[in-house]
PDB file of N, CA and C in Angstrom:
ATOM      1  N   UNK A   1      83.914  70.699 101.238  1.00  0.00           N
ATOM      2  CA  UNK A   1      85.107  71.483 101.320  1.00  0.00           C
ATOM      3  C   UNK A   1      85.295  71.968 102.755  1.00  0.00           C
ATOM      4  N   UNK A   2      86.607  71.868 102.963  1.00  0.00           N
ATOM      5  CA  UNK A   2      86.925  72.439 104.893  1.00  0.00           C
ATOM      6  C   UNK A   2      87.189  73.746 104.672  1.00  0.00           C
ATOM      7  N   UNK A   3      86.428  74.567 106.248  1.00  0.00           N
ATOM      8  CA  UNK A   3      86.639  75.995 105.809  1.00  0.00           C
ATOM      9  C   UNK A   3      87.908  76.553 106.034  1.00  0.00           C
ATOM     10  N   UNK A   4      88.168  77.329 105.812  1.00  0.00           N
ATOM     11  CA  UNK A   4      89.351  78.007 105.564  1.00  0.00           C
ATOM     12  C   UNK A   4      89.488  78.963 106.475  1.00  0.00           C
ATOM     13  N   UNK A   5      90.235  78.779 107.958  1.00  0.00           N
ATOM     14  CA  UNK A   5      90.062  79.923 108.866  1.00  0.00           C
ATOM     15  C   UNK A   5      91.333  80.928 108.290  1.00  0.00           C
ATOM     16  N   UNK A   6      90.920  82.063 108.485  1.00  0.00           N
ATOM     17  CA  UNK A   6      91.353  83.238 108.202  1.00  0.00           C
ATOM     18  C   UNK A   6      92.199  83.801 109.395  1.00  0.00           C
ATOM     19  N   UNK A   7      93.371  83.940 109.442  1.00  0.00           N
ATOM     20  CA  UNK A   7      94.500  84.723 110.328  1.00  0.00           C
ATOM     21  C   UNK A   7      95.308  85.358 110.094  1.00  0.00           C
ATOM     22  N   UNK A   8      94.669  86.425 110.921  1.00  0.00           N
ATOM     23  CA  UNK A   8      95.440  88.028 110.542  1.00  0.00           C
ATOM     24  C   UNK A   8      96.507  88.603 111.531  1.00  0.00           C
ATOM     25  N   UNK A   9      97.999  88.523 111.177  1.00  0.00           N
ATOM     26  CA  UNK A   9      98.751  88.955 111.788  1.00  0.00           C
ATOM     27  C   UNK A   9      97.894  90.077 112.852  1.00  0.00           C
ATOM     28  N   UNK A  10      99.041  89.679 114.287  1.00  0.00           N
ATOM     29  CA  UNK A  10      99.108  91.054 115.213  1.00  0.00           C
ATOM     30  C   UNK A  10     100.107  91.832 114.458  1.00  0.00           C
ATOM     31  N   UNK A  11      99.442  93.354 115.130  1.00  0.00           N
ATOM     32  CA  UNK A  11     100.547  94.215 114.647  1.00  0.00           C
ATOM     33  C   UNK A  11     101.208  93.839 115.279  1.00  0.00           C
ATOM     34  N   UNK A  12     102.791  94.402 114.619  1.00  0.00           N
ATOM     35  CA  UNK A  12     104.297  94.317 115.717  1.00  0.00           C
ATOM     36  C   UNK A  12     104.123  95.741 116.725  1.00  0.00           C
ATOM     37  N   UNK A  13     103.533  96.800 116.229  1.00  0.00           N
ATOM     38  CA  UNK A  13     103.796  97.914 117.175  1.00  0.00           C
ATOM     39  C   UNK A  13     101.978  98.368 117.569  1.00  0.00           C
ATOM     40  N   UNK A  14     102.278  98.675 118.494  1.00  0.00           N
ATOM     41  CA  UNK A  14     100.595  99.297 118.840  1.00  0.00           C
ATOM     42  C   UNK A  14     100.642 100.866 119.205  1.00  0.00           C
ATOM     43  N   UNK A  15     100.043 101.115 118.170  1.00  0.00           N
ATOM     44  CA  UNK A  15      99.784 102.738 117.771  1.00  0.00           C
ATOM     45  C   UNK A  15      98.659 103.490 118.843  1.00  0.00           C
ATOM     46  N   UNK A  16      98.938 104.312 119.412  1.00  0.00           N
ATOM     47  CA  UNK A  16     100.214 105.237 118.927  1.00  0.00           C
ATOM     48  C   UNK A  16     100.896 105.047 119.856  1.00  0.00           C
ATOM     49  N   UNK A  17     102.689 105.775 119.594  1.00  0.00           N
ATOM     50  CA  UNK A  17     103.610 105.314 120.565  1.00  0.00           C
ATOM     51  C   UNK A  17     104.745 105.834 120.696  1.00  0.00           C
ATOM     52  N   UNK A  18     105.417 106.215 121.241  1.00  0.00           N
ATOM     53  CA  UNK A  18     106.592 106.501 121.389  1.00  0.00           C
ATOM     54  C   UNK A  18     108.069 105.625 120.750  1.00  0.00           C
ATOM     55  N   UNK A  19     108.250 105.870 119.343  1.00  0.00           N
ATOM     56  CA  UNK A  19     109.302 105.156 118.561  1.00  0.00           C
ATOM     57  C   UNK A  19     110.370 105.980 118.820  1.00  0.00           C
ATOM     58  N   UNK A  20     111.399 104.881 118.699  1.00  0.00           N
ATOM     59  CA  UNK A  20     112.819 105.821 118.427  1.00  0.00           C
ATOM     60  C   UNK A  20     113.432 105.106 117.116  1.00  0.00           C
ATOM     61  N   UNK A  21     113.704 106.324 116.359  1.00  0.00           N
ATOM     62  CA  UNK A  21     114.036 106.045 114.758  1.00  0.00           C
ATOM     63  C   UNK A  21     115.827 106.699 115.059  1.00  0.00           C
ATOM     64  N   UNK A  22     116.627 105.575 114.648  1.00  0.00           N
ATOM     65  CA  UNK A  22     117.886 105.772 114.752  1.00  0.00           C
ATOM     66  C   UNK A  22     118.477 106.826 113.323  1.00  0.00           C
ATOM     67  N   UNK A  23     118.810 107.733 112.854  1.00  0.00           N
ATOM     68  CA  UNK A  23     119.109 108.348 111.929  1.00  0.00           C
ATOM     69  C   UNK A  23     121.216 108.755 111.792  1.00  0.00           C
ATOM     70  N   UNK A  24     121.402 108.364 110.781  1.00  0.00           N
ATOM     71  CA  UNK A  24     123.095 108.450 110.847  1.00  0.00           C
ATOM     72  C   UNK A  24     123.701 109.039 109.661  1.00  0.00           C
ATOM     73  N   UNK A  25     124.711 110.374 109.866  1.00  0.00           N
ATOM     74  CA  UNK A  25     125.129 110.615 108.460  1.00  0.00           C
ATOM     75  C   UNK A  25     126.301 111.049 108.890  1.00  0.00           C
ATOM     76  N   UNK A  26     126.911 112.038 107.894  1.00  0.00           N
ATOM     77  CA  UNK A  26     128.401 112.464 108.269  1.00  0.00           C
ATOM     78  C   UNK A  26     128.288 113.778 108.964  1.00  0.00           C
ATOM     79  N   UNK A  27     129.147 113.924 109.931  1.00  0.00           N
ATOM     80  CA  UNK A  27     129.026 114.772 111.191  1.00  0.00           C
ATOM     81  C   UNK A  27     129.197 116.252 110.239  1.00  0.00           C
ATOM     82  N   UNK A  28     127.910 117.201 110.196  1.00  0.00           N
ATOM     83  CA  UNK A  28     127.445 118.261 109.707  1.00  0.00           C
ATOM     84  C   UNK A  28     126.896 119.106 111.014  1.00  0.00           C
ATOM     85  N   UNK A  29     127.216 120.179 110.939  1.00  0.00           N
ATOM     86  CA  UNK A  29     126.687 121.554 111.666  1.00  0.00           C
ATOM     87  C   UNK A  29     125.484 121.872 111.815  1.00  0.00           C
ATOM     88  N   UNK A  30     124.890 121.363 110.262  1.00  0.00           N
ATOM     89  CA  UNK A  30     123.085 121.853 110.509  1.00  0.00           C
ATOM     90  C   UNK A  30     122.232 119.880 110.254  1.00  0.00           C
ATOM     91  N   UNK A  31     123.400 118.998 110.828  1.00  0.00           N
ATOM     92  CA  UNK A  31     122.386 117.724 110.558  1.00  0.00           C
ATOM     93  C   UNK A  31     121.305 117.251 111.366  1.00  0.00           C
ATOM     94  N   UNK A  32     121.519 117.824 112.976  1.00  0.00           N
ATOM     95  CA  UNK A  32     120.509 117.710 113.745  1.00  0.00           C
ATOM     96  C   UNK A  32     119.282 118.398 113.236  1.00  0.00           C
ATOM     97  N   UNK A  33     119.534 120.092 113.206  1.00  0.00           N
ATOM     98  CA  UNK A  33     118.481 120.616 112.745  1.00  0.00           C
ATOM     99  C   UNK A  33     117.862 120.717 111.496  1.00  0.00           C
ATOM    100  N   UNK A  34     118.303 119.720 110.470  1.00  0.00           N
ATOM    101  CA  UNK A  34     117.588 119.096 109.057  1.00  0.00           C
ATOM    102  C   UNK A  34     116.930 117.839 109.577  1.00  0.00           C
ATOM    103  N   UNK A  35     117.492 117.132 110.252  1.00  0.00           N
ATOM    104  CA  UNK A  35     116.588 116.084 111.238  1.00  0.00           C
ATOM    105  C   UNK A  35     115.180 116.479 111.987  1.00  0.00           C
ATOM    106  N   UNK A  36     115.570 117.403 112.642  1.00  0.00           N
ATOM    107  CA  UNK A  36     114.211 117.539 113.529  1.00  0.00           C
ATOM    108  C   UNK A  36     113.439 118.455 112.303  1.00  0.00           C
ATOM    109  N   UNK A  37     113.739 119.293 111.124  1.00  0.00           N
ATOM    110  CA  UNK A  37     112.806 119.975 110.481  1.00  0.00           C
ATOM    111  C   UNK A  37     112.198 118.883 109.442  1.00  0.00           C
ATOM    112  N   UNK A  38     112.879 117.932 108.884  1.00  0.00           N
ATOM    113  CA  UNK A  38     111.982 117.378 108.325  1.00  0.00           C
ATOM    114  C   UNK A  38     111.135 116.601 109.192  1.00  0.00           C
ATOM    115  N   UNK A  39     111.579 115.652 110.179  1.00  0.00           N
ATOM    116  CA  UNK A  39     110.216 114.793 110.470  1.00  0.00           C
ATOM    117  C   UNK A  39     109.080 115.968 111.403  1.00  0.00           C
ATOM    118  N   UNK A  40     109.571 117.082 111.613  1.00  0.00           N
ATOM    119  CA  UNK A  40     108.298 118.168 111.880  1.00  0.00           C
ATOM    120  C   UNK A  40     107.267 118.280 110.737  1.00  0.00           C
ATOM    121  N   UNK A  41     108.099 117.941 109.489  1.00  0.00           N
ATOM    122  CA  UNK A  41     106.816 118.064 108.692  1.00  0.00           C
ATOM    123  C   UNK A  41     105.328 117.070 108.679  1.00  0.00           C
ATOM    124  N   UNK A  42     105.936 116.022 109.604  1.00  0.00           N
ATOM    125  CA  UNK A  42     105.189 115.032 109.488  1.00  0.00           C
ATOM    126  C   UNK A  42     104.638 114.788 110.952  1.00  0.00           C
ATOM    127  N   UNK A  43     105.328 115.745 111.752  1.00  0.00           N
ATOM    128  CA  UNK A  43     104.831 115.472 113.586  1.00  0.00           C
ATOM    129  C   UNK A  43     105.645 116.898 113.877  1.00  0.00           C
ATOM    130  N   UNK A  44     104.379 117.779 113.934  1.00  0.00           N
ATOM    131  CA  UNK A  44     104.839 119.170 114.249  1.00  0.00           C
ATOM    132  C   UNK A  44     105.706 118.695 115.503  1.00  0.00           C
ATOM    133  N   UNK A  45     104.636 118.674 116.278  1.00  0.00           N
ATOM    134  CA  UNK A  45     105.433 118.655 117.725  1.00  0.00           C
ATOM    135  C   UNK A  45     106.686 118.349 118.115  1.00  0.00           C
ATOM    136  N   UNK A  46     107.529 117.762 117.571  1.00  0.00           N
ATOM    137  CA  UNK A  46     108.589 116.776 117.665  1.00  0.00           C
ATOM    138  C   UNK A  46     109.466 118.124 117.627  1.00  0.00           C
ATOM    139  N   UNK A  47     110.817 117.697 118.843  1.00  0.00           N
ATOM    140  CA  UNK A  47     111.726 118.337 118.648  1.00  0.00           C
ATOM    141  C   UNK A  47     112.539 118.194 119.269  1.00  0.00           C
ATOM    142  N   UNK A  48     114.269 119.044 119.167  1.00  0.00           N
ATOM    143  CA  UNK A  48     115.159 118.473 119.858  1.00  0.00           C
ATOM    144  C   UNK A  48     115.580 117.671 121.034  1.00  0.00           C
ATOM    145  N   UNK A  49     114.375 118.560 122.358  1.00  0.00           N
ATOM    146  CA  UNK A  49     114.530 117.217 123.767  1.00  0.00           C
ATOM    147  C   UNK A  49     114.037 115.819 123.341  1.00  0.00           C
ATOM    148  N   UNK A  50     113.974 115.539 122.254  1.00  0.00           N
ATOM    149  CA  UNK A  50     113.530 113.906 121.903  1.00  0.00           C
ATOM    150  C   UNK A  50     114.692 113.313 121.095  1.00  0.00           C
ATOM    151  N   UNK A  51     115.525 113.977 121.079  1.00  0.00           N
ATOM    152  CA  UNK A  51     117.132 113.380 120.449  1.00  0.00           C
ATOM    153  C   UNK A  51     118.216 113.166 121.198  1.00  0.00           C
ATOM    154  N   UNK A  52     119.064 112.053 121.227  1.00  0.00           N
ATOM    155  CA  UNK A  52     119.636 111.470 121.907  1.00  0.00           C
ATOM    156  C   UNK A  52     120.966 111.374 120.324  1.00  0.00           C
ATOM    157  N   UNK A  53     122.318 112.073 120.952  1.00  0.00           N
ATOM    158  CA  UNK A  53     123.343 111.834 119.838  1.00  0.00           C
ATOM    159  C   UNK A  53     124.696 111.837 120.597  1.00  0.00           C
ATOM    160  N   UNK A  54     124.664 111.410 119.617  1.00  0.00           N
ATOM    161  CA  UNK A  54     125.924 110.171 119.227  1.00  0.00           C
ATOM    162  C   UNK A  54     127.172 110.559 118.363  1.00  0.00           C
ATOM    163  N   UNK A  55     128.260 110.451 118.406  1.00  0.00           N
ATOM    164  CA  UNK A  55     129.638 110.817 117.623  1.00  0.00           C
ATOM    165  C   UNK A  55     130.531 109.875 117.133  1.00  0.00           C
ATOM    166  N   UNK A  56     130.537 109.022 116.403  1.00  0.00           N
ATOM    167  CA  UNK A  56     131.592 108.197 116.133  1.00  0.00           C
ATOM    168  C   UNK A  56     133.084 108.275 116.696  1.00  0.00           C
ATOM    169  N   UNK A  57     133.684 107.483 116.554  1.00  0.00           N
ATOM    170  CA  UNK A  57     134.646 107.404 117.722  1.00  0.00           C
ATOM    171  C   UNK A  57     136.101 108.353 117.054  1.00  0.00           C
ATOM    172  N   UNK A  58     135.923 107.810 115.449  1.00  0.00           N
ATOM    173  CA  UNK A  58     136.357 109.360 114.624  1.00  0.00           C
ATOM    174  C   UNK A  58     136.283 110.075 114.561  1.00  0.00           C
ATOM    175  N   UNK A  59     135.017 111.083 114.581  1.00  0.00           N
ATOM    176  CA  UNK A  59     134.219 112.206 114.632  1.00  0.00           C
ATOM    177  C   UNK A  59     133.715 112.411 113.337  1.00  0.00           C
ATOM    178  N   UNK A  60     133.976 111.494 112.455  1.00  0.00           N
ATOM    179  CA  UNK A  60     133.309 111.666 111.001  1.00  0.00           C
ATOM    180  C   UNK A  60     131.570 111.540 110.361  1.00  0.00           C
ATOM    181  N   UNK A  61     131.123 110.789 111.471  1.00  0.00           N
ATOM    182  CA  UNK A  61     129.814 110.256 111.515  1.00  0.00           C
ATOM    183  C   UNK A  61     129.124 110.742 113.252  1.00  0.00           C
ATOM    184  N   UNK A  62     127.480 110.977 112.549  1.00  0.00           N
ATOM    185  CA  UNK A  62     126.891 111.130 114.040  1.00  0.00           C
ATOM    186  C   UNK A  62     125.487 110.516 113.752  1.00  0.00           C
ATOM    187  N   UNK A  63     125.432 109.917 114.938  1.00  0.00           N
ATOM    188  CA  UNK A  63     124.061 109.227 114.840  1.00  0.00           C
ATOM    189  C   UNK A  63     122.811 109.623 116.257  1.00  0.00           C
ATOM    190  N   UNK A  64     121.589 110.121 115.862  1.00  0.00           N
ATOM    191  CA  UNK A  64     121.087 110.941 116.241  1.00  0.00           C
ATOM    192  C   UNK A  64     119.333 109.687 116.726  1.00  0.00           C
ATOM    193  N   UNK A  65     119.272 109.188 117.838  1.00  0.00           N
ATOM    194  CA  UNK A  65     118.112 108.578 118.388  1.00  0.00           C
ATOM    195  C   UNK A  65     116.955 109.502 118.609  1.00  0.00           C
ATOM    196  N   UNK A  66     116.322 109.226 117.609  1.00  0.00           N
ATOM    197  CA  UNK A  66     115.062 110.559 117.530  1.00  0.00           C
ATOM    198  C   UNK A  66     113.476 109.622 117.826  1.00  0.00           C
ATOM    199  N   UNK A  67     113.183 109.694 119.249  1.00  0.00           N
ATOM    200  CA  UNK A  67     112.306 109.563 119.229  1.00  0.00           C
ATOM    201  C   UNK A  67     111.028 109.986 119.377  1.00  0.00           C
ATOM    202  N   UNK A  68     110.085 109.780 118.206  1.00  0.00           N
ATOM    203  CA  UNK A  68     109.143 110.468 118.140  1.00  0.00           C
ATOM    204  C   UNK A  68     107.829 109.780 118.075  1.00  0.00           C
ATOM    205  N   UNK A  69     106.731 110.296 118.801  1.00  0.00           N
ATOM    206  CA  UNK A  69     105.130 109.821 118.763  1.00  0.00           C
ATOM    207  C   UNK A  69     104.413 109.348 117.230  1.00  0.00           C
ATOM    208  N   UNK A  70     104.209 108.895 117.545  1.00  0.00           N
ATOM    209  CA  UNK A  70     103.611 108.058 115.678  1.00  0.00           C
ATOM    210  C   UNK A  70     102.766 108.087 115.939  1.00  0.00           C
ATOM    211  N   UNK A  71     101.478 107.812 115.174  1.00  0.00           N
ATOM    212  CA  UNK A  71      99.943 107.445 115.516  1.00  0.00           C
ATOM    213  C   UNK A  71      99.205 106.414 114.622  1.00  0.00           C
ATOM    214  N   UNK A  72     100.653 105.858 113.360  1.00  0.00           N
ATOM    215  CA  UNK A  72      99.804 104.615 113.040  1.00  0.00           C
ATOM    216  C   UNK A  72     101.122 104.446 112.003  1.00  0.00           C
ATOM    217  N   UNK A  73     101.100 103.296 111.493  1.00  0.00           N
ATOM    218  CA  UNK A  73     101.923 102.603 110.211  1.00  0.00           C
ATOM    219  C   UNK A  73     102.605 103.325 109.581  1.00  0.00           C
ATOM    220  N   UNK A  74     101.479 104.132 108.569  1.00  0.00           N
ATOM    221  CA  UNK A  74     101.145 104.759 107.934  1.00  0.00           C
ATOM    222  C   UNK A  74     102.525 106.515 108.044  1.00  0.00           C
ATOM    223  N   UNK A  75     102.251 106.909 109.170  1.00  0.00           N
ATOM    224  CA  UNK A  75     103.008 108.174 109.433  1.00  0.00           C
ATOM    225  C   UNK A  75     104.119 107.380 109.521  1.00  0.00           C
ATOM    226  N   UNK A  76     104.379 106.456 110.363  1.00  0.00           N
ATOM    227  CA  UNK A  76     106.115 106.283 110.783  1.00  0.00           C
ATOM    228  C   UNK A  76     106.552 105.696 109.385  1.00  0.00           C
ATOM    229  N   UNK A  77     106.119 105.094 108.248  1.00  0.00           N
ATOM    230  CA  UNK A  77     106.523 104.823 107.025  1.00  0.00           C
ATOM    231  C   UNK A  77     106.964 106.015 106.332  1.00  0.00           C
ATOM    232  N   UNK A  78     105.740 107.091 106.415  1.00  0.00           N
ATOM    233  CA  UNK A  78     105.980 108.286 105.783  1.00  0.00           C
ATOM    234  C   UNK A  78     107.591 108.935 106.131  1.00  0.00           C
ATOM    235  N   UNK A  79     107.660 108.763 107.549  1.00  0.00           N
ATOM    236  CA  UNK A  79     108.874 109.504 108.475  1.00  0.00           C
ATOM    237  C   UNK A  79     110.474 108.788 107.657  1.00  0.00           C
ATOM    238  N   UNK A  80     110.203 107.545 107.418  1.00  0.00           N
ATOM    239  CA  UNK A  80     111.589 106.694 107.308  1.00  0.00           C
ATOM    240  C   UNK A  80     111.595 106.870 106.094  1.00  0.00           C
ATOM    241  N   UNK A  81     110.360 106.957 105.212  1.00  0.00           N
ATOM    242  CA  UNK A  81     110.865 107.204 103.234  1.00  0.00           C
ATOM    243  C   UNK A  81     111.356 108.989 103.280  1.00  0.00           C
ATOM    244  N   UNK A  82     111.158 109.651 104.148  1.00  0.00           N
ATOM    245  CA  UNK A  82     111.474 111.338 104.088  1.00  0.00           C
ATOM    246  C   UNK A  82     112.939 111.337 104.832  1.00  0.00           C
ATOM    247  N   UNK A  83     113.060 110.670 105.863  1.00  0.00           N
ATOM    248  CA  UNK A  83     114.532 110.471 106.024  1.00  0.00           C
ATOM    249  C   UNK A  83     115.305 110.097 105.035  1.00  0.00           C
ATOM    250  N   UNK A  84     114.903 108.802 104.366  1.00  0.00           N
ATOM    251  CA  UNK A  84     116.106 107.861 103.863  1.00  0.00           C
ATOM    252  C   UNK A  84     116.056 108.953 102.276  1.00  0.00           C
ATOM    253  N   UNK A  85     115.151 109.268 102.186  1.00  0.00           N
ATOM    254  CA  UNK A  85     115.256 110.149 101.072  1.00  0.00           C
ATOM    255  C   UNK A  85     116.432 111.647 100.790  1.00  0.00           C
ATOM    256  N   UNK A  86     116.807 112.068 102.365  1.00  0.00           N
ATOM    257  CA  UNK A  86     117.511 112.775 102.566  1.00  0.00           C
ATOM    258  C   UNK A  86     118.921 112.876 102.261  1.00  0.00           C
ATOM    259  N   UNK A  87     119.748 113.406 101.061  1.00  0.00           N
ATOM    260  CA  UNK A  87     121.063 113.406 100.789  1.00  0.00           C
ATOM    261  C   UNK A  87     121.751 113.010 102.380  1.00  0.00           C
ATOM    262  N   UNK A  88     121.607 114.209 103.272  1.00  0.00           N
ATOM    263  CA  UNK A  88     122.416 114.257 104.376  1.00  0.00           C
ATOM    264  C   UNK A  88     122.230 112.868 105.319  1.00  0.00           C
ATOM    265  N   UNK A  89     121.327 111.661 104.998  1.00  0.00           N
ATOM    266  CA  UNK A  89     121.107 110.715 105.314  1.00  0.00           C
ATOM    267  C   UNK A  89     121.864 109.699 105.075  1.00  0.00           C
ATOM    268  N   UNK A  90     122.752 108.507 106.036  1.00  0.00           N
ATOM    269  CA  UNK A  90     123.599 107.419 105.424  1.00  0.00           C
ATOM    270  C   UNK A  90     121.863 106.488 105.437  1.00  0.00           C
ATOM    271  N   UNK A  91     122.009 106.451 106.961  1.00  0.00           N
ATOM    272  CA  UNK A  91     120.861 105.411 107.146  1.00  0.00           C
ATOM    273  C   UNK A  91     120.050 105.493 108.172  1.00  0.00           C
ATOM    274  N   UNK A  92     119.063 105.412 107.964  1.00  0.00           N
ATOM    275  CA  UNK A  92     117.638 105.496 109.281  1.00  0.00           C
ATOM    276  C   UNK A  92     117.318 104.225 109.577  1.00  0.00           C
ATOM    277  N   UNK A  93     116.949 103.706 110.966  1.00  0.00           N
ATOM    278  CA  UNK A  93     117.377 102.351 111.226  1.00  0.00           C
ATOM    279  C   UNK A  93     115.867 102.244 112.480  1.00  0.00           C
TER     280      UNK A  93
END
C-alpha cells in the first residue's frame, strides 16, 4: 500500500493581528456605540479610534470598519457570530 502524505492547510490569517471587520446597519444614534460595546465583550481593549465610518449616500445606512486585534480563529469567529447576532446588525463582512 502507498503512503498517504498528509496536508494540512496554511492558515489564511496569522494570529494575532490586526483585522478589520466591516459592520453595516441602518443609520442609528447609539449604533457605533452598540458596536464597540459588544465586541468589548470579547476584546476589552478595543475602541472607537479603531473605527473608520461610513454613511450611505442616502443617509439611511452606515457602515462602520472596526478594526480590531484578534489572537486566534477562535475569538474573531466569536466577534462575527455576536455581531451578526445583533438586531441592529444588516451585515458584518
Amino acid at each position: 500500500m502507498a503512503d498517504i502524505e498528509e496536508h494540512t492547510a496554511a492558515p489564511l490569517i496569522d494570529f494575532p493581528c490586526d483585522f478589520p471587520i466591516k459592520v453595516m446597519g441602518e443609520t442609528q444614534d447609539a449604533f457605533a456605540e452598540t458596536i464597540i460595546a459588544l465586541i468589548q465583550t470579547i476584546v476589552p481593549a478595543f475602541n472607537a479610534a479603531h473605527i473608520e465610518m461610513r454613511a450611505s449616500s442616502g443617509g439611511k445606512y452606515i457602515s462602520l470598519t472596526c478594526t480590531v486585534h484578534v489572537v486566534s480563529q477562535a475569538q474573531l469567529d466569536d466577534i462575527y457570530r455576536l455581531l451578526s447576532a445583533h438586531p441592529l446588525v444588516k451585515f458584518a463582512l
